[in-house]
PDB file of N, CA and C in Angstrom:
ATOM      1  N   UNK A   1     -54.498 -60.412  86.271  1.00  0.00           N
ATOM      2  CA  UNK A   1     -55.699 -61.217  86.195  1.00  0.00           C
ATOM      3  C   UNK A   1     -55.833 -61.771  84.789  1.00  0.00           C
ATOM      4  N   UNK A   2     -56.165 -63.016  84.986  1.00  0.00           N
ATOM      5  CA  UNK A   2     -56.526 -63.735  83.331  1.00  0.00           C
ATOM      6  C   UNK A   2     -57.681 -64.230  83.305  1.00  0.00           C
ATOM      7  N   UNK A   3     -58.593 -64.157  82.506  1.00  0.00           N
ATOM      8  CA  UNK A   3     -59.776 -64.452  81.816  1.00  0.00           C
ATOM      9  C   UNK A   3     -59.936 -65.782  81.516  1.00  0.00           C
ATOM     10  N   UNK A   4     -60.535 -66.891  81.986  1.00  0.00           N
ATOM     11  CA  UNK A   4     -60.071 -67.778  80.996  1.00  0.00           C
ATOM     12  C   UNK A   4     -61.346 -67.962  80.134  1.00  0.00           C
ATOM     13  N   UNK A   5     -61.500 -68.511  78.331  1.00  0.00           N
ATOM     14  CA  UNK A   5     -62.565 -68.776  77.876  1.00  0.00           C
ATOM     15  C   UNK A   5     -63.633 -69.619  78.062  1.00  0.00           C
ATOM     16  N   UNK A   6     -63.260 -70.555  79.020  1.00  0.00           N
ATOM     17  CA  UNK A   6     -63.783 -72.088  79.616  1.00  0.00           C
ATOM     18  C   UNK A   6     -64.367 -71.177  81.004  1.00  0.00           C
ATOM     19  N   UNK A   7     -64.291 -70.476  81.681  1.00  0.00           N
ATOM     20  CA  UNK A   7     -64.441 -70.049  83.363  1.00  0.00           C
ATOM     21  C   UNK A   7     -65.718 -68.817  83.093  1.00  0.00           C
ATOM     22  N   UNK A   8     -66.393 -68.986  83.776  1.00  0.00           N
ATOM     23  CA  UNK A   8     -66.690 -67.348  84.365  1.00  0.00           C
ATOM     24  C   UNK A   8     -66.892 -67.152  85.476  1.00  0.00           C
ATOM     25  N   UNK A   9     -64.990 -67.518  85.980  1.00  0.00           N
ATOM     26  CA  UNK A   9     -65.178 -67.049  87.473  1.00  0.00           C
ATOM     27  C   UNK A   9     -63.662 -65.832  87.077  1.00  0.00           C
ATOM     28  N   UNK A  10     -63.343 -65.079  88.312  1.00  0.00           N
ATOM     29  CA  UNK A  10     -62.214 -63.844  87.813  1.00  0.00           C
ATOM     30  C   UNK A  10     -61.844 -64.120  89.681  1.00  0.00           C
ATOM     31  N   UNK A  11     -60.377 -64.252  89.793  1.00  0.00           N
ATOM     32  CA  UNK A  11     -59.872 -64.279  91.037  1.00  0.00           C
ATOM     33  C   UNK A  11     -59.479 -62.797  91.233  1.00  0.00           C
ATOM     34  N   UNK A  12     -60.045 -62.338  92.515  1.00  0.00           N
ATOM     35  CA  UNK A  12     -59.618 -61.191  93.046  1.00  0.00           C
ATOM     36  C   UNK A  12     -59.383 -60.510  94.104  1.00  0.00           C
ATOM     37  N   UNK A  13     -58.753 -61.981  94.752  1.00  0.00           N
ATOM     38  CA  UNK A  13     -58.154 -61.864  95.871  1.00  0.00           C
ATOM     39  C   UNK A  13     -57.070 -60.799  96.535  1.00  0.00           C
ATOM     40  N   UNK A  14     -56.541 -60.636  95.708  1.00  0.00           N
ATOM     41  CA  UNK A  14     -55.397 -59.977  95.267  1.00  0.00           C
ATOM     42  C   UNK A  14     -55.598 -58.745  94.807  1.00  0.00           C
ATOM     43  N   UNK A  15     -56.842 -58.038  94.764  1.00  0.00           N
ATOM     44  CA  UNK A  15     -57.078 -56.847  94.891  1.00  0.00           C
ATOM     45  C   UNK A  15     -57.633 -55.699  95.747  1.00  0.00           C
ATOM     46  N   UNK A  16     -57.506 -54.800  96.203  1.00  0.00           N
ATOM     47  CA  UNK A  16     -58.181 -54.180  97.613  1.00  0.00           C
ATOM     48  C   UNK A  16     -59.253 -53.665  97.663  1.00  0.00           C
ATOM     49  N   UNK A  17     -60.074 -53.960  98.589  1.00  0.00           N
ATOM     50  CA  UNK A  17     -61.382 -53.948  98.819  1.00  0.00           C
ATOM     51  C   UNK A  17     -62.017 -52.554  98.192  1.00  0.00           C
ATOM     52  N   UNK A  18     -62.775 -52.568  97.338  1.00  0.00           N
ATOM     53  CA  UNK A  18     -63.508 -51.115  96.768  1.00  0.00           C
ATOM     54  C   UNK A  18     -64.411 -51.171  95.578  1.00  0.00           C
ATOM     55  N   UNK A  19     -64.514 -50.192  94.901  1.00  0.00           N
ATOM     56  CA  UNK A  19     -65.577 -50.678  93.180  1.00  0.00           C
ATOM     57  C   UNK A  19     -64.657 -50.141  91.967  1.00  0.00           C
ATOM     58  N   UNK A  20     -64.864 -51.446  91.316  1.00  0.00           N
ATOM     59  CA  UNK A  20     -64.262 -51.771  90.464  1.00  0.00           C
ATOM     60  C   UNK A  20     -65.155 -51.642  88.913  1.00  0.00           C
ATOM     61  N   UNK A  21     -64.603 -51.170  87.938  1.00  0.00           N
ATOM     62  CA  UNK A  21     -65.384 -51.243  86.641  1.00  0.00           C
ATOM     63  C   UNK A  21     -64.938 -52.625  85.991  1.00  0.00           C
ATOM     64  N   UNK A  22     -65.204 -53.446  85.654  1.00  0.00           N
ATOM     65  CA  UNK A  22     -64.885 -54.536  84.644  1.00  0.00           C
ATOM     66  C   UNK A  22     -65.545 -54.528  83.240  1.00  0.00           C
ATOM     67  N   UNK A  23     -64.962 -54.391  82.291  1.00  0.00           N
ATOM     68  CA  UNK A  23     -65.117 -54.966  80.476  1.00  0.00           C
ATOM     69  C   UNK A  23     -64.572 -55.845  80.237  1.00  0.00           C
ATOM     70  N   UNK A  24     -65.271 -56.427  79.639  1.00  0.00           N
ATOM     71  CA  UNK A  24     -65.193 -57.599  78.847  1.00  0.00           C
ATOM     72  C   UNK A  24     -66.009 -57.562  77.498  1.00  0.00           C
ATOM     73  N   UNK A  25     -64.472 -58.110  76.418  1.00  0.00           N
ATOM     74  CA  UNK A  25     -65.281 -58.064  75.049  1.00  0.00           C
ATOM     75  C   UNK A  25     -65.691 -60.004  74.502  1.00  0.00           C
ATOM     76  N   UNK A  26     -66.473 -60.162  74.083  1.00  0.00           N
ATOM     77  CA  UNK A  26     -66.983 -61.124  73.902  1.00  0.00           C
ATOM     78  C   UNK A  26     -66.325 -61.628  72.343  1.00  0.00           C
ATOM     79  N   UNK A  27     -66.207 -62.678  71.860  1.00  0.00           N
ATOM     80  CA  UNK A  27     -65.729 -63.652  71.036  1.00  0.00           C
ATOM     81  C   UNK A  27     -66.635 -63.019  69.871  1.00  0.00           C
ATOM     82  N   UNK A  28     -67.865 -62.683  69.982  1.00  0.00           N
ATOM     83  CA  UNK A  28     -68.646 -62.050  69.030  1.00  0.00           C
ATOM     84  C   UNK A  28     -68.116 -60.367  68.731  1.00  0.00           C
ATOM     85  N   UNK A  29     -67.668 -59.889  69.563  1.00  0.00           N
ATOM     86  CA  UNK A  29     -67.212 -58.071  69.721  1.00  0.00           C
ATOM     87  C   UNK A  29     -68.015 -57.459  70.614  1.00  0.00           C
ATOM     88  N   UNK A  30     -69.198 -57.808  71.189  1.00  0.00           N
ATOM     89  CA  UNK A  30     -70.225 -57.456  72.681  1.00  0.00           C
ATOM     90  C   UNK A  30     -69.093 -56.868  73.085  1.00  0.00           C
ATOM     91  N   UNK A  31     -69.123 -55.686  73.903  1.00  0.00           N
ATOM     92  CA  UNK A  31     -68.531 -55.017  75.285  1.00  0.00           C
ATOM     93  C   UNK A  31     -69.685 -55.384  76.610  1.00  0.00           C
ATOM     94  N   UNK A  32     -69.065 -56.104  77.192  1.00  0.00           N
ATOM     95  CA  UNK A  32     -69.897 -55.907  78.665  1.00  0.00           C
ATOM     96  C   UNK A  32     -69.359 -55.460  79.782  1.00  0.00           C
ATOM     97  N   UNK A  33     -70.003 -54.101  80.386  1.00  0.00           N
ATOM     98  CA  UNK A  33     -69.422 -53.700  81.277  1.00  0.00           C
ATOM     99  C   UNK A  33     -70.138 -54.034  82.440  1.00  0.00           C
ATOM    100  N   UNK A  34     -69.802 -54.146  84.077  1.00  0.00           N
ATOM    101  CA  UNK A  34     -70.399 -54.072  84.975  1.00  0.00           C
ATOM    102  C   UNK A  34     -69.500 -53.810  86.268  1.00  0.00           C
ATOM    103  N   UNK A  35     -70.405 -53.355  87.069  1.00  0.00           N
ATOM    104  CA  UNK A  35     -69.893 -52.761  88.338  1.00  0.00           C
ATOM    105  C   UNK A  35     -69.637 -53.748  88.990  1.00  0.00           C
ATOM    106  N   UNK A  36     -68.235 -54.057  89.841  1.00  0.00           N
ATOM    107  CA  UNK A  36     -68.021 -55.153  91.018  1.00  0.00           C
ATOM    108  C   UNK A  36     -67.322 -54.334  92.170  1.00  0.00           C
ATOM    109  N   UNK A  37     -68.269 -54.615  93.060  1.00  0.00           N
ATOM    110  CA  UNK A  37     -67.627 -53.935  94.341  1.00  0.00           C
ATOM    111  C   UNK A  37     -66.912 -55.447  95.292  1.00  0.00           C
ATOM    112  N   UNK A  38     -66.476 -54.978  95.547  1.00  0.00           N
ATOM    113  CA  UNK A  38     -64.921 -56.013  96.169  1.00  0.00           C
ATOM    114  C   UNK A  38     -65.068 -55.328  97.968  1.00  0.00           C
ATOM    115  N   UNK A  39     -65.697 -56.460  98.912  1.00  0.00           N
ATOM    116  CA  UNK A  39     -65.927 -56.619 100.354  1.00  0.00           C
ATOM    117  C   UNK A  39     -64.648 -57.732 100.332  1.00  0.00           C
ATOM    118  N   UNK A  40     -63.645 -57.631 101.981  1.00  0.00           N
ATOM    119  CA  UNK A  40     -62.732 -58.456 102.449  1.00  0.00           C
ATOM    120  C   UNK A  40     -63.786 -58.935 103.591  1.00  0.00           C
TER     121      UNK A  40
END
């Protein structure tokens, strides 16, 4: 998976249905974490 700096979309098609943790560090150093649960 790639991030892009222009997007805040994340393809995750390609991963199997369940919950997922995602971080992301921000251009400033922010950590943002959040829960994504992944339905097919």
């Amino acid at each position: 998976m790639v991030l892009l700096p222009d997007r805040q979309a994340l393809d995750v098609s390609s991963l199997p249905a369940g919950a997922y943790l995602l971080s992301v560090r921000t251009k400033d150093g922010n950590l943002l974490s959040r829960r994504l649960v992944i339905q097919h």
